[in-house]
PDB file of N, CA and C in Angstrom:
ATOM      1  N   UNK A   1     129.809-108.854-106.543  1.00  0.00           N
ATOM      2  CA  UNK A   1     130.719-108.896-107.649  1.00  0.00           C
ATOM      3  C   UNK A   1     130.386-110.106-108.524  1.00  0.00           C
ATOM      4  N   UNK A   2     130.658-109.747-109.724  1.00  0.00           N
ATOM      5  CA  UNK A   2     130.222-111.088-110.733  1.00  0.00           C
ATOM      6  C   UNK A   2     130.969-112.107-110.864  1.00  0.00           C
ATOM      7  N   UNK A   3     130.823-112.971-110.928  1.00  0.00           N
ATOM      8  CA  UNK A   3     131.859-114.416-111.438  1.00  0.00           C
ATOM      9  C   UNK A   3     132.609-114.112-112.813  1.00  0.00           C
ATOM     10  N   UNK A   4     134.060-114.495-112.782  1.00  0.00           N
ATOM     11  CA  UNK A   4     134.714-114.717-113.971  1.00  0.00           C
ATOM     12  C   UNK A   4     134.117-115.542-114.668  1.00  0.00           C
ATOM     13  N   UNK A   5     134.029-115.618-116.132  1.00  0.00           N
ATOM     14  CA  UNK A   5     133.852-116.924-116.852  1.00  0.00           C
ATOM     15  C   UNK A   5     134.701-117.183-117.539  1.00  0.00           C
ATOM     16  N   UNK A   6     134.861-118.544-117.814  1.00  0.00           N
ATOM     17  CA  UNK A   6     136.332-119.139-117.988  1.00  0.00           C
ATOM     18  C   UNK A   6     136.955-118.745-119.541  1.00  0.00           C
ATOM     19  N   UNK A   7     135.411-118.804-120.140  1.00  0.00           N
ATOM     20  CA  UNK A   7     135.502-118.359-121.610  1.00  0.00           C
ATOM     21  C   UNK A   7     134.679-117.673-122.289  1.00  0.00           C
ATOM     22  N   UNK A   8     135.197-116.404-122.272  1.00  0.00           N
ATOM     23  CA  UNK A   8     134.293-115.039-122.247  1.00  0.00           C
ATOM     24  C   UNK A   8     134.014-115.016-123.577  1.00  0.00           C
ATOM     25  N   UNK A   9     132.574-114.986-124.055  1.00  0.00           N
ATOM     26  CA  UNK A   9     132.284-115.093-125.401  1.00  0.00           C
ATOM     27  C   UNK A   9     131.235-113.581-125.830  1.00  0.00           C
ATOM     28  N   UNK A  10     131.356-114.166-127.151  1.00  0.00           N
ATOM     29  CA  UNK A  10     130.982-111.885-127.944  1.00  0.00           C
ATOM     30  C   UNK A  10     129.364-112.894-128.305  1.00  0.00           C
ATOM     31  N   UNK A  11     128.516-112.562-127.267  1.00  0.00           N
ATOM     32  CA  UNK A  11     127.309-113.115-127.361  1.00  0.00           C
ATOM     33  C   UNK A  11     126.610-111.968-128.567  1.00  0.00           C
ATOM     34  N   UNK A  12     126.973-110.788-128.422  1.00  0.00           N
ATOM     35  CA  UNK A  12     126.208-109.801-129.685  1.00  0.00           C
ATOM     36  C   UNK A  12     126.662-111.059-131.413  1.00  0.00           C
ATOM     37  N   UNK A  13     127.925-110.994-131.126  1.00  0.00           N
ATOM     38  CA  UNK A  13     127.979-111.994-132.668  1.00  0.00           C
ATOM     39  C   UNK A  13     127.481-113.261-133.093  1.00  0.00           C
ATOM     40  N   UNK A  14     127.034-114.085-131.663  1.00  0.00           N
ATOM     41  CA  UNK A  14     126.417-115.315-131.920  1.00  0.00           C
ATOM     42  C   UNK A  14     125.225-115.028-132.098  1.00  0.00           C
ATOM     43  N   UNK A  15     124.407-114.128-131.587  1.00  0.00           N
ATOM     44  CA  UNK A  15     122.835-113.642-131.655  1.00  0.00           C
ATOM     45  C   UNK A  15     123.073-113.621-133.246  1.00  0.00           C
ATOM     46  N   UNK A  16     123.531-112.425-133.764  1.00  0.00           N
ATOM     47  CA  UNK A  16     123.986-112.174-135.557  1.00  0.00           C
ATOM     48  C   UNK A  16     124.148-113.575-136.276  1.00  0.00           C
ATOM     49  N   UNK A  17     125.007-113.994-135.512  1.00  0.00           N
ATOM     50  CA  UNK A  17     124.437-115.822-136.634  1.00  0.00           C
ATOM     51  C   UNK A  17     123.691-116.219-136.844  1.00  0.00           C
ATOM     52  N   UNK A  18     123.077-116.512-135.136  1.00  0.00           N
ATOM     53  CA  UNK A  18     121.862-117.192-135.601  1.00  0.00           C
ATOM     54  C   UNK A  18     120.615-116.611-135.945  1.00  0.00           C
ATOM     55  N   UNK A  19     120.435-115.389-136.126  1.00  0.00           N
ATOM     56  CA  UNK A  19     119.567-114.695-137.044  1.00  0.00           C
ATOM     57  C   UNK A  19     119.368-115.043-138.018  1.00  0.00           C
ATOM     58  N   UNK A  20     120.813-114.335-138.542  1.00  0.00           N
ATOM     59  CA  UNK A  20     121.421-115.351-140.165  1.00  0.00           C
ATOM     60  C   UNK A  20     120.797-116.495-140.827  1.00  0.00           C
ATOM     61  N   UNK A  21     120.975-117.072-139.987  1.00  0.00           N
ATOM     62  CA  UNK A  21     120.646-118.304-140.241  1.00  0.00           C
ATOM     63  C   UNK A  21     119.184-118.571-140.946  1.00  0.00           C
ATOM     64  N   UNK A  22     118.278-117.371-140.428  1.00  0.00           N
ATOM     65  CA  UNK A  22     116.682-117.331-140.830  1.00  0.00           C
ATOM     66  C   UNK A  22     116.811-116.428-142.059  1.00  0.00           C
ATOM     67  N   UNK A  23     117.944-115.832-142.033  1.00  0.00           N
ATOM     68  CA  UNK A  23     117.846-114.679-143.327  1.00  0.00           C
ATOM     69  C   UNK A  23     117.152-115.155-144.603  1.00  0.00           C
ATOM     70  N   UNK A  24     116.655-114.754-145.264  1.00  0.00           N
ATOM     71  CA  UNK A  24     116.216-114.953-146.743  1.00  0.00           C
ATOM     72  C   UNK A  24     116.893-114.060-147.938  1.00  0.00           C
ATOM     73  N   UNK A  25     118.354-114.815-148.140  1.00  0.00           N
ATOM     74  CA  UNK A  25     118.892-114.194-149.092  1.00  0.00           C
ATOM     75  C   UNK A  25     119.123-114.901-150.791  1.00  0.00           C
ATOM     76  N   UNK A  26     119.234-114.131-151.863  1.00  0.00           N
ATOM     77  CA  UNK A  26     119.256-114.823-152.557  1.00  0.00           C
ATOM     78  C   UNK A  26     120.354-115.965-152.737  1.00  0.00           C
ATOM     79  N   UNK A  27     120.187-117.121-153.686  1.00  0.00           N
ATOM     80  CA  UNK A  27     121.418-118.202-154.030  1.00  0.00           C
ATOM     81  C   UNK A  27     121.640-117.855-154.875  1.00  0.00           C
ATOM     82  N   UNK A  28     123.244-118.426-155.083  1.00  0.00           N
ATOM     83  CA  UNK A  28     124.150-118.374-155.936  1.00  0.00           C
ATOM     84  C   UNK A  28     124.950-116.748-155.185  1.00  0.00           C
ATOM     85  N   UNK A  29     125.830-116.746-156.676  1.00  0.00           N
ATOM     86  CA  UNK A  29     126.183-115.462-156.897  1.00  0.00           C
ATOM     87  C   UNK A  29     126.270-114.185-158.033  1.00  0.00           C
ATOM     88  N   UNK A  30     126.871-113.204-157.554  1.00  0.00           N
ATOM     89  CA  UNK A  30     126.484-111.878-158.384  1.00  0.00           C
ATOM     90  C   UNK A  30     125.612-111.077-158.282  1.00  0.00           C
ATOM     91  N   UNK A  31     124.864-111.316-157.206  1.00  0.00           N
ATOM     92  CA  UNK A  31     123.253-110.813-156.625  1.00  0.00           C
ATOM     93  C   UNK A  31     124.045-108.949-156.009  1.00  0.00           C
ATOM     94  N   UNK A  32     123.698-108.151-156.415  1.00  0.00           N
ATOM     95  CA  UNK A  32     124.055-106.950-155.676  1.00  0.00           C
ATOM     96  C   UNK A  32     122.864-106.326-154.832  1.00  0.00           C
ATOM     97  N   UNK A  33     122.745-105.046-154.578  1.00  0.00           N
ATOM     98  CA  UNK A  33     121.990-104.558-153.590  1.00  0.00           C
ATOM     99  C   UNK A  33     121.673-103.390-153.972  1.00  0.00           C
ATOM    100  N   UNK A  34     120.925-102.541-154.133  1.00  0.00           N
ATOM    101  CA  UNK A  34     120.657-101.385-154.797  1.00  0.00           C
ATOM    102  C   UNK A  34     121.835-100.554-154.474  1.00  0.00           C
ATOM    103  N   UNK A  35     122.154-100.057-153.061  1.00  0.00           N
ATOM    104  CA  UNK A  35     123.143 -99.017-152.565  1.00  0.00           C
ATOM    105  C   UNK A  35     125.143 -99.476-153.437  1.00  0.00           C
ATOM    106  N   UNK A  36     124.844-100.975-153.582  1.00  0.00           N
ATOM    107  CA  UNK A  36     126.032-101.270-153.842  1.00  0.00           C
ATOM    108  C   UNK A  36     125.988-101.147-155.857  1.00  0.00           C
ATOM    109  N   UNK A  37     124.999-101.087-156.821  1.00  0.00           N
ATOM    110  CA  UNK A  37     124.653-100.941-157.849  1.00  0.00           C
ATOM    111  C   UNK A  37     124.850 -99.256-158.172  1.00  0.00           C
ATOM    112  N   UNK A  38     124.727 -98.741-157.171  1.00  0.00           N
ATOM    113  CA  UNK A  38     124.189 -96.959-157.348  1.00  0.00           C
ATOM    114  C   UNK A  38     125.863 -96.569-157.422  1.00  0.00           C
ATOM    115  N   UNK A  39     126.502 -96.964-156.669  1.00  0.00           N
ATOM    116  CA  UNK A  39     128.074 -97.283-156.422  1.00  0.00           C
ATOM    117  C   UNK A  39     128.777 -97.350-157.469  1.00  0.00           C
ATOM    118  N   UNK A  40     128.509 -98.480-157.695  1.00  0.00           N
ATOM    119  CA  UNK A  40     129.100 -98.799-159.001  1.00  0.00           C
ATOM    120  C   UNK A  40     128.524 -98.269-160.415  1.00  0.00           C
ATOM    121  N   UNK A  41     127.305 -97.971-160.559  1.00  0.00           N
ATOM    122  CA  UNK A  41     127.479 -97.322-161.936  1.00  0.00           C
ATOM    123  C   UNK A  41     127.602 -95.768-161.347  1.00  0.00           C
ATOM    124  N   UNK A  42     127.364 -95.007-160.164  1.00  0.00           N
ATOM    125  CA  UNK A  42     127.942 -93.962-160.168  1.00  0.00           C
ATOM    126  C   UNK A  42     126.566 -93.121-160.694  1.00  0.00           C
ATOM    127  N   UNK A  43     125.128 -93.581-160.329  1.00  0.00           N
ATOM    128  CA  UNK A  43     124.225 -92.671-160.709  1.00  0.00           C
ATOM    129  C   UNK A  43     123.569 -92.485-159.352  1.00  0.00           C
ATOM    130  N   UNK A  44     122.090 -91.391-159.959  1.00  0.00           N
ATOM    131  CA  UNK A  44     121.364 -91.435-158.654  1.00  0.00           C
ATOM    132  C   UNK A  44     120.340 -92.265-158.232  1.00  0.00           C
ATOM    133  N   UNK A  45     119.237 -92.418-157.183  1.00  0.00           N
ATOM    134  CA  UNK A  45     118.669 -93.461-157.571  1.00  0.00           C
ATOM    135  C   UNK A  45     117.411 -93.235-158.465  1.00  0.00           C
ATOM    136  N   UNK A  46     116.776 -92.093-158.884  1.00  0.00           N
ATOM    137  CA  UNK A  46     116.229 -92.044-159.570  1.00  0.00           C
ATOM    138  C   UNK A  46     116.464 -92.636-160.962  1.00  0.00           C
ATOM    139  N   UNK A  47     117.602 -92.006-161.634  1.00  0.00           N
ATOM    140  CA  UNK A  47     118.282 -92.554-162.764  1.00  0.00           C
ATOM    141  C   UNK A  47     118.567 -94.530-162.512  1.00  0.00           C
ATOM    142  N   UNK A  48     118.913 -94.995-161.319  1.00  0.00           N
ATOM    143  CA  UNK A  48     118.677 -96.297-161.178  1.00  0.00           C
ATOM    144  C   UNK A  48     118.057 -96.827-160.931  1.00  0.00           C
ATOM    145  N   UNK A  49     116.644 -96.415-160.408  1.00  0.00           N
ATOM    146  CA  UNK A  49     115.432 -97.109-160.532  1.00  0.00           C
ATOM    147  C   UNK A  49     114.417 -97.519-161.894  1.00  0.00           C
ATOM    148  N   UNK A  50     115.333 -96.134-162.594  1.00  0.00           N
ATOM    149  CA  UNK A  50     114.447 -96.279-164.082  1.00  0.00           C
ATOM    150  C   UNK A  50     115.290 -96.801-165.137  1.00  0.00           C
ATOM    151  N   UNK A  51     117.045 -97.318-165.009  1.00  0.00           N
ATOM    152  CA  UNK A  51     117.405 -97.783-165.773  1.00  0.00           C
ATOM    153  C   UNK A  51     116.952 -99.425-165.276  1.00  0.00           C
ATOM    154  N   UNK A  52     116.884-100.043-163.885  1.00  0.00           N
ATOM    155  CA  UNK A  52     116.575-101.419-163.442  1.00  0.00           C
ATOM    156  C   UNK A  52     115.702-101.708-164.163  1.00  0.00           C
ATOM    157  N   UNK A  53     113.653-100.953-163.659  1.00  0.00           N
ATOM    158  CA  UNK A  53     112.906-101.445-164.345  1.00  0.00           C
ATOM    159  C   UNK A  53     112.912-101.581-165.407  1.00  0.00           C
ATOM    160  N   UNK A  54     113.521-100.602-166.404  1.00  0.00           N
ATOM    161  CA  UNK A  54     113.707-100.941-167.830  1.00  0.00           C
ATOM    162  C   UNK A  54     114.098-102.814-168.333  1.00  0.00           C
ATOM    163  N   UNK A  55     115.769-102.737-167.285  1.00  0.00           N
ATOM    164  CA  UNK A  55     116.124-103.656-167.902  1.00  0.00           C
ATOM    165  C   UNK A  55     115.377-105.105-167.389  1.00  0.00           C
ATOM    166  N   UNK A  56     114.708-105.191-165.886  1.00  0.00           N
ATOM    167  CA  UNK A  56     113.491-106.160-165.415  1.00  0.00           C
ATOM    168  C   UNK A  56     112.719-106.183-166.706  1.00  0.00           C
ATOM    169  N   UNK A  57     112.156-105.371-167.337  1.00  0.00           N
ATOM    170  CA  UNK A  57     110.868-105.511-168.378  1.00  0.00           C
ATOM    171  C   UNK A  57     111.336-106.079-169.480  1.00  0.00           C
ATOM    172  N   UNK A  58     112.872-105.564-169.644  1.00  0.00           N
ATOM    173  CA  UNK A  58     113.325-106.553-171.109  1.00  0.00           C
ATOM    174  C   UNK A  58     114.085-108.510-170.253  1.00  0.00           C
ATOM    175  N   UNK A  59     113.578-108.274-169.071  1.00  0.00           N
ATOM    176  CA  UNK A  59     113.966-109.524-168.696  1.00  0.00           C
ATOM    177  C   UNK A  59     115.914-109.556-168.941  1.00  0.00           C
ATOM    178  N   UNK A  60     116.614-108.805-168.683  1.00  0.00           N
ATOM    179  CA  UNK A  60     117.788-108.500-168.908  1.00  0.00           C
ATOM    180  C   UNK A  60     118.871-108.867-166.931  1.00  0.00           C
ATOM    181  N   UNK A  61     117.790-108.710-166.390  1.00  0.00           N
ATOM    182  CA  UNK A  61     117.632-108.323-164.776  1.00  0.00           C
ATOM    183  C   UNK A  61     116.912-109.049-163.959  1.00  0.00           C
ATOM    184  N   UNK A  62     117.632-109.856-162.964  1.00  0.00           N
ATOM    185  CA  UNK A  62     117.157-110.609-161.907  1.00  0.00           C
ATOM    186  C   UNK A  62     116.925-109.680-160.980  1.00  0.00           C
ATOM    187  N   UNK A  63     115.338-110.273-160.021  1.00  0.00           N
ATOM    188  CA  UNK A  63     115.109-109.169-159.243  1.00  0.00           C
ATOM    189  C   UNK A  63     114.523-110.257-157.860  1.00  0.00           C
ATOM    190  N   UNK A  64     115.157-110.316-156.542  1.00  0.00           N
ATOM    191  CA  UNK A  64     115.298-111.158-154.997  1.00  0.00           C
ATOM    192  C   UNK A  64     115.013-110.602-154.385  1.00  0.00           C
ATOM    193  N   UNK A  65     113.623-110.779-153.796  1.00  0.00           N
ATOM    194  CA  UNK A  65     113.121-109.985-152.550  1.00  0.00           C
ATOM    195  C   UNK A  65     113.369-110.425-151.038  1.00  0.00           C
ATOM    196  N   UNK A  66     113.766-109.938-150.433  1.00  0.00           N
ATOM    197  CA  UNK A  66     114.805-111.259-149.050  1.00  0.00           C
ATOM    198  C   UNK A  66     114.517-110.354-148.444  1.00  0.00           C
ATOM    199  N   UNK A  67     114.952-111.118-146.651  1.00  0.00           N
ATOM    200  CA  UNK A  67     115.655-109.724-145.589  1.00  0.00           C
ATOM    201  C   UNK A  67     116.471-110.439-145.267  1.00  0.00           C
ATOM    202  N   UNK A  68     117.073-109.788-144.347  1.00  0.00           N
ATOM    203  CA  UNK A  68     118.303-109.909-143.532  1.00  0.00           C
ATOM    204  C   UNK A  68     117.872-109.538-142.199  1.00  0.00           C
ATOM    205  N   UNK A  69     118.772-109.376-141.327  1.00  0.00           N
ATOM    206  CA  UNK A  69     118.609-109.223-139.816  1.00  0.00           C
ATOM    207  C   UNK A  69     119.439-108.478-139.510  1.00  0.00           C
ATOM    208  N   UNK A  70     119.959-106.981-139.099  1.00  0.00           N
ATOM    209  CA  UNK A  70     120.775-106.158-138.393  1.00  0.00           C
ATOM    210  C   UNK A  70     120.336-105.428-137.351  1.00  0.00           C
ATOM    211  N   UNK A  71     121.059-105.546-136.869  1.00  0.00           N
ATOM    212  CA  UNK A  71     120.353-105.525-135.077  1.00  0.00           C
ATOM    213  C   UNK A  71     119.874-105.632-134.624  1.00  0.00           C
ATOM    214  N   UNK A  72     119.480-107.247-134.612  1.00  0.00           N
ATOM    215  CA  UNK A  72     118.537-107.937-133.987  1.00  0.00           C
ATOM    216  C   UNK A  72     116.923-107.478-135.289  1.00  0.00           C
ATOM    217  N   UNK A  73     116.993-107.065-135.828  1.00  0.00           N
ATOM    218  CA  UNK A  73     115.351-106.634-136.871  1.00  0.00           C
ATOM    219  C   UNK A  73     115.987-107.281-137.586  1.00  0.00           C
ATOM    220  N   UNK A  74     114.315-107.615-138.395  1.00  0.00           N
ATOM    221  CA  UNK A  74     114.381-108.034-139.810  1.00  0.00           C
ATOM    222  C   UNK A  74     113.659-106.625-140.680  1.00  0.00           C
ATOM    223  N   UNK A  75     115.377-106.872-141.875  1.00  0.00           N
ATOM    224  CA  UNK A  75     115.345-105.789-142.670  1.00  0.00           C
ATOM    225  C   UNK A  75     114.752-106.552-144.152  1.00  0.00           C
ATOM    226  N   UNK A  76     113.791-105.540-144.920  1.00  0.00           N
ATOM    227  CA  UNK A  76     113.942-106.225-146.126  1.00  0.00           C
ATOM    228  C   UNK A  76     114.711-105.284-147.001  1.00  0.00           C
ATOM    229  N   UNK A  77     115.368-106.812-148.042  1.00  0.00           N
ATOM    230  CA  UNK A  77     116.442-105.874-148.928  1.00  0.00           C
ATOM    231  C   UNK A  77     115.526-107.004-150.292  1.00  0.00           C
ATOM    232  N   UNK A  78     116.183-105.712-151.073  1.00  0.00           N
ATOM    233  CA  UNK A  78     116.261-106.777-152.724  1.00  0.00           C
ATOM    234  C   UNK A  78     117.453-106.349-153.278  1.00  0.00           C
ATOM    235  N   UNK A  79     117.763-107.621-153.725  1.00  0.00           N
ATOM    236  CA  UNK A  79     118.833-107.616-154.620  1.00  0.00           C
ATOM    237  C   UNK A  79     118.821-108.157-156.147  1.00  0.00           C
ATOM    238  N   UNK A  80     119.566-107.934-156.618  1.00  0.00           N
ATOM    239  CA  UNK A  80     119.579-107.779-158.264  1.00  0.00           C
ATOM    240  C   UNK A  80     120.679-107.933-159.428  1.00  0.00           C
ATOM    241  N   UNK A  81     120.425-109.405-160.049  1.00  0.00           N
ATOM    242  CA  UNK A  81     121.628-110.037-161.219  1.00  0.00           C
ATOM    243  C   UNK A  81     121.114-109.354-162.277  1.00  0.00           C
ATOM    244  N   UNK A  82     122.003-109.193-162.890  1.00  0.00           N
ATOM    245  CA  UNK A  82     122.240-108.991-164.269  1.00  0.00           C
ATOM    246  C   UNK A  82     123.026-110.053-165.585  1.00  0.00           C
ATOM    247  N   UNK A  83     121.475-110.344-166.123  1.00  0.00           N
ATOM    248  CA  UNK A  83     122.330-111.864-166.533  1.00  0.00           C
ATOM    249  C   UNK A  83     123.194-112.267-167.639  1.00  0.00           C
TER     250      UNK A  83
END
């Protein structure tokens, strides 16, 4: 039988921190995420891939190439201001 421990801790969420911690996300704020952009203007991603680059080429559009870490992997995301 196993030993009690005195103070039972959610080791899955401390792993998730300190992942975190290596993440490469953009600074500041207002940075969105493609899935959360598609959302909000309510298109598809075709139609939002070709309105982004548009507005990247007129320099209208910040564009952050990062990852993140979910479940235990490193994911890459980009995210994207509009300035």
């Amino acid at each position: 039988m196993c030993a009690k421990r005195s103070q039972p801790t959610n080791w899955a969420s401390l792993l998730q921190q300190e992942l975190n911690k290596n993440a490469r996300t953009p600074p500041g704020t207002g940075w969105l995420t493609r899935d959360e952009l598609k959302a909000t203007w309510k298109v598809g991603f075709h139609k939002l891939y070709t309105v982004l680059n548009k507005l990247i080429a007129q320099n209208k559009v910040e564009k952050f190439e990062g990852f993140v870490y979910t479940n235990g992997k490193s994911c890459t995301r980009t995210w994207y201001r509009i300035k």
